[in-house]
N, C-alpha and C. Protein backbone atom coordinates (compact mmCIF):
# COMPACT_ATOMS: atom_id res chain seq x y z
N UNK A 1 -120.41 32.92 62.67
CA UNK A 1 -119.66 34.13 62.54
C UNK A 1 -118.28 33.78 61.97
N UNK A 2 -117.51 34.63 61.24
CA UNK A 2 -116.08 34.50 60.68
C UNK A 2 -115.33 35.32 61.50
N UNK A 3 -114.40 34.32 61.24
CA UNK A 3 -113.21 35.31 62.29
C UNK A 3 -112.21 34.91 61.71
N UNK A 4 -110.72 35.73 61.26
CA UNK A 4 -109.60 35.32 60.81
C UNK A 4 -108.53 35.31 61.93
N UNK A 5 -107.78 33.82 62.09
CA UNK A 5 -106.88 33.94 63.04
C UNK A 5 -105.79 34.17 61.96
N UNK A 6 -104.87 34.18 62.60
CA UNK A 6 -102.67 34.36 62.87
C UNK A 6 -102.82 33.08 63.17
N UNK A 7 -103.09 32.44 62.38
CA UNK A 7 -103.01 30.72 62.99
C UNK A 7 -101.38 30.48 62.22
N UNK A 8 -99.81 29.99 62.92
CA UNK A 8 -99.32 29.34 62.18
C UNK A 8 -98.19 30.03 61.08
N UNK A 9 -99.00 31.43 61.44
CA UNK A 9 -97.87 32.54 60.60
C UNK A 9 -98.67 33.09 59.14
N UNK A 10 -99.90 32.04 59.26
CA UNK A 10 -101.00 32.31 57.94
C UNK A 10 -102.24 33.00 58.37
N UNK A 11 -102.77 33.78 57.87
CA UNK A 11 -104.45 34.29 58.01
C UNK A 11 -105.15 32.63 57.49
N UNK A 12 -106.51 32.54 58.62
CA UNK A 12 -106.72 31.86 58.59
C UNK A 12 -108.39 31.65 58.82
N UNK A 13 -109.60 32.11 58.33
CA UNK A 13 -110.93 31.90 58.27
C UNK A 13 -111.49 30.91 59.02
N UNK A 14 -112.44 31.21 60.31
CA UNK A 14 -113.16 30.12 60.47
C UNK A 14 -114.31 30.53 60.47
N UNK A 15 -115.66 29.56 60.97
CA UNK A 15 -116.66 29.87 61.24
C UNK A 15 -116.92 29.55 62.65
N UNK A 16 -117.27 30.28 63.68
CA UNK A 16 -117.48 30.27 64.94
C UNK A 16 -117.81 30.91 65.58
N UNK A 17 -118.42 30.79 67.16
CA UNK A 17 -119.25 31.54 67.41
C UNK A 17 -117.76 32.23 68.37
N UNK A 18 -118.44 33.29 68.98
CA UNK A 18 -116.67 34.57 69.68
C UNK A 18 -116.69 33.23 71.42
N UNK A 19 -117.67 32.80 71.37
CA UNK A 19 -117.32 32.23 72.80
C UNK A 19 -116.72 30.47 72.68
N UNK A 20 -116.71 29.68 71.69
CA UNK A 20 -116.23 28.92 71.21
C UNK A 20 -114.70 29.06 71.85
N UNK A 21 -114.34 27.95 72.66
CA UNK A 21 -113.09 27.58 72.59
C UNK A 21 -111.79 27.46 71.55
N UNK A 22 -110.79 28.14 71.86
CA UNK A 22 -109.89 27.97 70.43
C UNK A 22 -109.77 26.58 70.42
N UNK A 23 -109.57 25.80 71.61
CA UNK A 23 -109.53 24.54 70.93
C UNK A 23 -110.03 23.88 70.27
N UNK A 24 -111.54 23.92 70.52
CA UNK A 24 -112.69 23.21 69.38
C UNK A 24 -112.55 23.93 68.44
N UNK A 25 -112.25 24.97 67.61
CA UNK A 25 -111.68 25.71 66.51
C UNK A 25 -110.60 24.64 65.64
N UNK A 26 -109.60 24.91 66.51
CA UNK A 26 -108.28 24.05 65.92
C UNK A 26 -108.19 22.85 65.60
N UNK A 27 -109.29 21.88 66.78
CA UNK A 27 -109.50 20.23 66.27
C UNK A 27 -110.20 20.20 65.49
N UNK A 28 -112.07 20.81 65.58
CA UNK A 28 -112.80 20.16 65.21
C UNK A 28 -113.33 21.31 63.47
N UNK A 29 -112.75 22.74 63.72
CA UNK A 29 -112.70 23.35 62.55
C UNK A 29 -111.57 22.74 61.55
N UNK A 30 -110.59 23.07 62.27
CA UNK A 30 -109.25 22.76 61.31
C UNK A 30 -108.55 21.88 61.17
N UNK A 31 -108.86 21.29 62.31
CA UNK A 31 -108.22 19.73 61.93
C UNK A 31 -106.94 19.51 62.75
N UNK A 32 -106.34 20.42 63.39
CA UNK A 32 -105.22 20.14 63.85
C UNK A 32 -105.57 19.41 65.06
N UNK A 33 -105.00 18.24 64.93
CA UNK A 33 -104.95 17.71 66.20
C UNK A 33 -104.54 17.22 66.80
N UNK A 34 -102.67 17.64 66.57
CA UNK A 34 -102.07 17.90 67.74
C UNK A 34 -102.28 18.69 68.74
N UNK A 35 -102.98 19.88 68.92
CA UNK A 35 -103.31 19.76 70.24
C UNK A 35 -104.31 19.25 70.87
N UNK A 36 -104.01 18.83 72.32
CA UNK A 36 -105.32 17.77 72.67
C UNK A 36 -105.98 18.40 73.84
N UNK A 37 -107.26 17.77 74.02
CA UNK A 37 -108.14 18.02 74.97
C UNK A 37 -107.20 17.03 76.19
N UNK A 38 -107.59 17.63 77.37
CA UNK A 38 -107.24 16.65 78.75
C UNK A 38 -108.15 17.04 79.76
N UNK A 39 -108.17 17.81 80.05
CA UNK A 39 -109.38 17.96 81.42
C UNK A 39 -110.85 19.03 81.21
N UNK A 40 -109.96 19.60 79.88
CA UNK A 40 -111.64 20.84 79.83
C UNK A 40 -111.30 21.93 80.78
N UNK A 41 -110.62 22.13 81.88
CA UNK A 41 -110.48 23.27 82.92
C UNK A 41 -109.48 23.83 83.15
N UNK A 42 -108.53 23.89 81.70
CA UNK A 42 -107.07 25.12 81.66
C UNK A 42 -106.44 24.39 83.10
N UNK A 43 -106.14 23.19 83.73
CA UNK A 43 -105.42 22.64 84.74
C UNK A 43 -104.46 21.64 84.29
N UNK A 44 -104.44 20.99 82.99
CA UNK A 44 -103.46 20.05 82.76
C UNK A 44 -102.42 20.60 81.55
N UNK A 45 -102.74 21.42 81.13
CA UNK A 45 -101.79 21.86 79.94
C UNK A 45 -101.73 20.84 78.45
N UNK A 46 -102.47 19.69 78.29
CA UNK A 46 -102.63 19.31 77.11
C UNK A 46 -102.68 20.51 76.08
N UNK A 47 -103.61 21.49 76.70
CA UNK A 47 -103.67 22.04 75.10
C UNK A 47 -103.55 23.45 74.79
N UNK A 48 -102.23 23.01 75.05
CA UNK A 48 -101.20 24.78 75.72
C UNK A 48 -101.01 24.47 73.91
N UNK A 49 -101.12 25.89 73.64
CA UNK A 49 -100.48 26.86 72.57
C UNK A 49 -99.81 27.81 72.52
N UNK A 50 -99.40 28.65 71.80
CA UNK A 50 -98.60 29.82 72.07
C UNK A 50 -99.69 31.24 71.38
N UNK A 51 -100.00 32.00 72.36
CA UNK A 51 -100.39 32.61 71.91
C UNK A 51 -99.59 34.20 72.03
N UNK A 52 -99.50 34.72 70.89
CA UNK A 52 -98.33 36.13 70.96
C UNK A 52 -96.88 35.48 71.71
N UNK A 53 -96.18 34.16 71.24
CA UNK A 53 -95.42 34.03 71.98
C UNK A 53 -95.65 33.43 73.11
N UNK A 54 -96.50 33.33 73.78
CA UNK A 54 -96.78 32.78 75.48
C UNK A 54 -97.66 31.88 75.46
N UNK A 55 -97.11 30.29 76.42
CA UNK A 55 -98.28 29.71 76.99
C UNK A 55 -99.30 30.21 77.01
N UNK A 56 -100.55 29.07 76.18
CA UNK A 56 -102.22 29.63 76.91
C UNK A 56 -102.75 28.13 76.41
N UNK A 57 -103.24 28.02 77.56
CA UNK A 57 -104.32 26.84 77.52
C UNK A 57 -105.77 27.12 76.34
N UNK A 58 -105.91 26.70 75.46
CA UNK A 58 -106.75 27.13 74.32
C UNK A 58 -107.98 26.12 74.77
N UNK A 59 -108.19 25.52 75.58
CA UNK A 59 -109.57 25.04 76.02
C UNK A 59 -110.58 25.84 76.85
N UNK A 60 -110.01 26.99 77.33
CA UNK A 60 -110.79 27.80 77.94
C UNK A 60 -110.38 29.10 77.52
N UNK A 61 -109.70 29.27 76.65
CA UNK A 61 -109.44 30.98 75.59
C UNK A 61 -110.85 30.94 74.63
N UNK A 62 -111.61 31.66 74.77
CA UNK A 62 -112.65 32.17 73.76
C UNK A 62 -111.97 32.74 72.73
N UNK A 63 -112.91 32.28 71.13
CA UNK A 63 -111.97 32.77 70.00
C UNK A 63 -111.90 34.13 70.39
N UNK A 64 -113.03 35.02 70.74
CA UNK A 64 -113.12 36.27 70.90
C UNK A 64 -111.90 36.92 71.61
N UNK A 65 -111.23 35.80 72.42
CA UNK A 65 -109.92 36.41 72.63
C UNK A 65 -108.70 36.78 72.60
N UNK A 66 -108.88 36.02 71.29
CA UNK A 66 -107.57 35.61 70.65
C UNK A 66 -107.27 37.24 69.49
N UNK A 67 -108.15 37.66 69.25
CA UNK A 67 -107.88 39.02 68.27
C UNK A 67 -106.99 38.45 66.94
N UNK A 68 -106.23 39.58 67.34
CA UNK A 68 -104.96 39.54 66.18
C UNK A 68 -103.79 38.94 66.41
N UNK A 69 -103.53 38.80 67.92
CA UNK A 69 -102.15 37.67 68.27
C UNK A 69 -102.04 36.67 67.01
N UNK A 70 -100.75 36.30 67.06
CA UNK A 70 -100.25 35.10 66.53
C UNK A 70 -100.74 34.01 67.12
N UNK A 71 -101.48 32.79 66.80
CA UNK A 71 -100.94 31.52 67.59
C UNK A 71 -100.33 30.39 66.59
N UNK A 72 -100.06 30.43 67.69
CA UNK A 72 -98.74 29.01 67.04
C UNK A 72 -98.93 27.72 67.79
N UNK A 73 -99.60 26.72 66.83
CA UNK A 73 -99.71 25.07 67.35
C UNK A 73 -98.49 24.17 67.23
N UNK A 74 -98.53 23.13 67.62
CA UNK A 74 -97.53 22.27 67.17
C UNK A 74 -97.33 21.84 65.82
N UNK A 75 -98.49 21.85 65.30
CA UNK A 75 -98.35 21.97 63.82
C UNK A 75 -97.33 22.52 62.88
N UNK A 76 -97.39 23.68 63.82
CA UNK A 76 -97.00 25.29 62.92
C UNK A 76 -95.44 26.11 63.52
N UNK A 77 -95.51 25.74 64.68
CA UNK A 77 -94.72 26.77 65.65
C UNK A 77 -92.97 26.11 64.94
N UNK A 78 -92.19 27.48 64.81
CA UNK A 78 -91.23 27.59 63.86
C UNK A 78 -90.06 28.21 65.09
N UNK A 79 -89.12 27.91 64.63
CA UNK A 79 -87.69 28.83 65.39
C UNK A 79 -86.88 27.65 65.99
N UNK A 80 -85.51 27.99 66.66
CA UNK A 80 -84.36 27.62 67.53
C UNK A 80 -84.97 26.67 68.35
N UNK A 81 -85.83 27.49 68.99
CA UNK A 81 -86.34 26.50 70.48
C UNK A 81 -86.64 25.62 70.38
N UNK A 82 -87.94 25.56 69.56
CA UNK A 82 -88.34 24.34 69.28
C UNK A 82 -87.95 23.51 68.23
N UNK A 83 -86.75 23.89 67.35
CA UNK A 83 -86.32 22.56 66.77
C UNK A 83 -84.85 22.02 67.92
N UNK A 84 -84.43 22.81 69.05
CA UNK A 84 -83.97 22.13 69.74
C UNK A 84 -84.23 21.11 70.65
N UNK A 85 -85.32 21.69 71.27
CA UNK A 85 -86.37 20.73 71.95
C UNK A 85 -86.64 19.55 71.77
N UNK A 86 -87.08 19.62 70.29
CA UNK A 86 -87.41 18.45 69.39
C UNK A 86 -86.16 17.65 69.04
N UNK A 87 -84.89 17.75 68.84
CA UNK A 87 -83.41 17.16 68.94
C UNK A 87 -83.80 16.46 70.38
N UNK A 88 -83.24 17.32 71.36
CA UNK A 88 -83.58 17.19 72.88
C UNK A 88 -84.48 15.75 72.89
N UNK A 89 -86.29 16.33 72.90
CA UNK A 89 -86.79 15.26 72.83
C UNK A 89 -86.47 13.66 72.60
N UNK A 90 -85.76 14.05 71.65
CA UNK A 90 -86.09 12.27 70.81
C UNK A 90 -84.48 11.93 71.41
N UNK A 91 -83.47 12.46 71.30
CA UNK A 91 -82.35 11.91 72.45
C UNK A 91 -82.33 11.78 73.18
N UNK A 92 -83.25 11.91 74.16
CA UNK A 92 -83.51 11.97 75.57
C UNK A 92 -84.91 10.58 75.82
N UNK A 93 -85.35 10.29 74.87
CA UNK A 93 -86.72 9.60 74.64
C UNK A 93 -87.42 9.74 75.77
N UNK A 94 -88.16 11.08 75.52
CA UNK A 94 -89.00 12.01 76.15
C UNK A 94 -90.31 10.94 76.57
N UNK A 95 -90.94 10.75 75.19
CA UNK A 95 -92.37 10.64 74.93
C UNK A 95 -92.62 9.34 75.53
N UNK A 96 -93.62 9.07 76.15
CA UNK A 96 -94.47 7.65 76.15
C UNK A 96 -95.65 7.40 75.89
N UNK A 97 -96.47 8.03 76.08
CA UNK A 97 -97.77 7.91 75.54
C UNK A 97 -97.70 9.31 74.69
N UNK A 98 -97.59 10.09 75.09
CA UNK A 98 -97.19 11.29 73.57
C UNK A 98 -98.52 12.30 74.18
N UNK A 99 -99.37 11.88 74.78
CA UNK A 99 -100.75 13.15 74.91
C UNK A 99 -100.49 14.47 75.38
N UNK A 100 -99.53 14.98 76.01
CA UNK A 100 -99.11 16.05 77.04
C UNK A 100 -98.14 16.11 75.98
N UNK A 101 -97.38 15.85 74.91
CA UNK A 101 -96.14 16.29 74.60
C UNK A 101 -96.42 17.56 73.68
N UNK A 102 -97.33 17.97 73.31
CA UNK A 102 -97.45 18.95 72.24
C UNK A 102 -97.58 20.11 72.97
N UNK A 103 -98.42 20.17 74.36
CA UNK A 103 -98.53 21.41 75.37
C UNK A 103 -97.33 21.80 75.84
N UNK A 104 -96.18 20.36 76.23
CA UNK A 104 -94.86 20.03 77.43
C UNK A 104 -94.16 21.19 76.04
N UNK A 105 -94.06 20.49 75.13
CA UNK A 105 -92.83 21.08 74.34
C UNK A 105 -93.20 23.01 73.89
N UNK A 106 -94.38 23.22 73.60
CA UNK A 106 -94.94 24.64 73.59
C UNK A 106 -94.59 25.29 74.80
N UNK A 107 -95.30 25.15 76.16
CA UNK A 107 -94.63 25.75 77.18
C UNK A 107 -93.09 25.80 77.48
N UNK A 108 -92.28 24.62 76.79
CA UNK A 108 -91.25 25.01 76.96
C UNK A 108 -90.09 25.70 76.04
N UNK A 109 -90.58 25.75 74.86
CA UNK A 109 -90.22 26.95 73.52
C UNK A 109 -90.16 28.00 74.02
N UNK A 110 -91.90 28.24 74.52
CA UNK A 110 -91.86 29.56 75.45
C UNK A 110 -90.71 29.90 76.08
N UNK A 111 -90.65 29.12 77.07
CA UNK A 111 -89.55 29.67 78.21
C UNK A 111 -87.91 29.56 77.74
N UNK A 112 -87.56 28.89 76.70
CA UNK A 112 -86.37 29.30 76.49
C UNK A 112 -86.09 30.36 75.45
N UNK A 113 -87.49 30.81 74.76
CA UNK A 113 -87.40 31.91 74.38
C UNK A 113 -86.74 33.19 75.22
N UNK A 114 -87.94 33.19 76.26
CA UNK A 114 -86.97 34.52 77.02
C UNK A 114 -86.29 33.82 78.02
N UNK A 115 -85.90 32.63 78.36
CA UNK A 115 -84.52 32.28 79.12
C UNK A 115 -83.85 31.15 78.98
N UNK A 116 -82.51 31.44 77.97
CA UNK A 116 -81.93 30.64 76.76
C UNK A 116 -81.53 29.12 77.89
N UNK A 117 -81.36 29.60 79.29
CA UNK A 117 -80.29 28.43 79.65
C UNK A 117 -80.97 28.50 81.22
N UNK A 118 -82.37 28.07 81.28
CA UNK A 118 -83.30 28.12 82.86
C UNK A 118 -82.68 27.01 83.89
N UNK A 119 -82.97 27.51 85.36
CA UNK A 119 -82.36 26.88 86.09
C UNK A 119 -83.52 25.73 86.53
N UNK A 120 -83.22 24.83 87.30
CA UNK A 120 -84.57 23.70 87.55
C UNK A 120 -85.69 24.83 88.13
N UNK A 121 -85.49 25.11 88.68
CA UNK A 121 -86.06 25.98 89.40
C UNK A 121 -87.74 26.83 88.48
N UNK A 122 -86.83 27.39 87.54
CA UNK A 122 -87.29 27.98 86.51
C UNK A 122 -87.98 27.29 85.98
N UNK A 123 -87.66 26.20 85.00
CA UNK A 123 -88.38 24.96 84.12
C UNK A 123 -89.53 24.85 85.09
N UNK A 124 -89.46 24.37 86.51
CA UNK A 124 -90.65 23.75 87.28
C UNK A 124 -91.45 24.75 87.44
N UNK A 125 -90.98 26.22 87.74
CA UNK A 125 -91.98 27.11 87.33
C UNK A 125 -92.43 27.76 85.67
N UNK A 126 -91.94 27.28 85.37
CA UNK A 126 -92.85 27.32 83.68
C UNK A 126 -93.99 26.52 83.27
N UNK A 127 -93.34 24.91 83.73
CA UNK A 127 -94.02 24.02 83.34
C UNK A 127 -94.91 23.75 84.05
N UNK A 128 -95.14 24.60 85.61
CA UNK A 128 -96.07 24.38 86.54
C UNK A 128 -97.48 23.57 85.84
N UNK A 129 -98.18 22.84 86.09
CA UNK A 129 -99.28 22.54 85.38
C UNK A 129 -99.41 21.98 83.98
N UNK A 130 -98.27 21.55 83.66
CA UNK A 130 -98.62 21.03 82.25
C UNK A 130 -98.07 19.58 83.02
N UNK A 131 -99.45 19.21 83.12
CA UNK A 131 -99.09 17.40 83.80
C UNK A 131 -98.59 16.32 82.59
N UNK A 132 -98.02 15.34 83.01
CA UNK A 132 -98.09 14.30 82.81
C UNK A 132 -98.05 13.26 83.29
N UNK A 133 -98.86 12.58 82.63
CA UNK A 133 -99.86 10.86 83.48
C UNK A 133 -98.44 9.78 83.48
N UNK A 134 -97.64 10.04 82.61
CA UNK A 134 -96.66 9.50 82.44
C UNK A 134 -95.27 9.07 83.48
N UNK A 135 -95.07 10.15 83.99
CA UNK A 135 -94.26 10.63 84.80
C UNK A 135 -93.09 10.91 84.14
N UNK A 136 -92.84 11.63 82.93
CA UNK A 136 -91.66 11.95 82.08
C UNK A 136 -90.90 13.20 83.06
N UNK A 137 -91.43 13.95 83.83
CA UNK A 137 -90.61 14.96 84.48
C UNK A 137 -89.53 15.21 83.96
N UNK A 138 -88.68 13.60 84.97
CA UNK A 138 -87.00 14.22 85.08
C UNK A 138 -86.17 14.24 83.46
N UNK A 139 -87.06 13.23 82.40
CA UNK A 139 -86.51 13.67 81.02
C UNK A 139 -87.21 14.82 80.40
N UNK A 140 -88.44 15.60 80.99
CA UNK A 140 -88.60 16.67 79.98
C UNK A 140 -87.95 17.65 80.60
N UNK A 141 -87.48 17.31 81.79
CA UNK A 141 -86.35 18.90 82.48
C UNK A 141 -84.88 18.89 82.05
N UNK A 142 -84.66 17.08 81.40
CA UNK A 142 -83.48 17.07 81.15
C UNK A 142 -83.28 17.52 79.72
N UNK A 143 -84.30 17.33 79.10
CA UNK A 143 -84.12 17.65 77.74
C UNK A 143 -84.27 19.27 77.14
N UNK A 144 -84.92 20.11 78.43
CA UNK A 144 -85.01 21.36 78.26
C UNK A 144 -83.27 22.28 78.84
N UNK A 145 -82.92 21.18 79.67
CA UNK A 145 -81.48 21.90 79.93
C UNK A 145 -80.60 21.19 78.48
N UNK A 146 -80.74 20.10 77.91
CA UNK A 146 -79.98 19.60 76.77
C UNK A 146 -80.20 20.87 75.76
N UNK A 147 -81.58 21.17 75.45
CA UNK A 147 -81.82 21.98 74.33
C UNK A 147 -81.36 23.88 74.75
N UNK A 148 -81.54 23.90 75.85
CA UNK A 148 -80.67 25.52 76.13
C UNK A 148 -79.19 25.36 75.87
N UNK A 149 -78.32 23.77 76.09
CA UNK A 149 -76.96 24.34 76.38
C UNK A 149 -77.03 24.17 74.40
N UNK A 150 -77.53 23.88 73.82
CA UNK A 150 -77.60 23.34 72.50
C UNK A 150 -77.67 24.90 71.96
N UNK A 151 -78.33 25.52 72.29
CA UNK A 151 -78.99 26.92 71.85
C UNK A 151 -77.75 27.76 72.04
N UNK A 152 -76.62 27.53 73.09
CA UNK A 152 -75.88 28.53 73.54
C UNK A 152 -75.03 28.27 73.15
N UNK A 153 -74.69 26.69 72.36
CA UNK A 153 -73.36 26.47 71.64
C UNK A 153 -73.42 26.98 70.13
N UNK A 154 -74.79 27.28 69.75
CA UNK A 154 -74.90 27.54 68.07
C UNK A 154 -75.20 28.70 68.09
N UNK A 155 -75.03 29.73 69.53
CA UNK A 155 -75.27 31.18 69.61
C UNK A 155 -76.68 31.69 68.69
């Protein structure tokens, strides 16, 4: 079956069936593969995307559910947030093994979308569930308060 996503800000053709995972869409149709598989059961956040704007675990989103929303991969996803983040990130030297960083940094675009300057509080409830094996925590909370006060100095 064809289905056109909002993949990225582009119309975008695949072939798939409506119960097909967006993720097997995005890796194994399109190639993107920054986002990653981690557990298969929407519990680790590897392969958080943005869909309409918001966290969604795309390993257990059926294409059929995706409609007409936007999604936005790491590939693709554009704006403030996330090129602060990404500053943030790499000054902060976020990453160590890198597998969780494409979900970590999406869920957290999200949230400084609608809250420019989150309290810990906040971050730990955003990021609820987007694990890492790593134990990066206290630099991906530090780098999400680096990239809000960043956001609020360039208004």
């Amino acid at each position: 079956m064809t289905t056109t996503l909002n993949l990225n800000g582009q119309p975008v053709s695949v072939q798939a069936e409506p119960e097909t995972p967006l993720l097997w869409v995005l890796r194994g149709e399109l190639k993107l593969t920054g986002t990653k598989f981690g557990c298969g059961i929407a519990q680790c956040g590897a392969c958080t995307v943005q869909l309409g704007g918001q966290p969604v675990r795309s390993c257990s989103l059926p294409l059929s559910a995706v409609g007409t929303q936007p999604v936005a991969t790491i590939e693709g996803v554009k704006g403030r947030e996330i090129d602060a983040l990404r500053a943030a990130w790499s000054a902060l030297d976020v990453v160590q093994c890198g597998w969780c960083q494409s979900g970590q940094l999406l869920a957290a675009a999200a949230l400084l979308a609608r809250t420019p300057q989150p309290s810990d509080a906040q971050i730990d409830a955003a990021m609820n569930g987007n694990l890492c094996r790593c134990g990066t925590y206290p630099r991906i909370r530090a780098a999400i308060h680096q990239a809000g006060a960043a956001l609020a100095r360039t208004g």
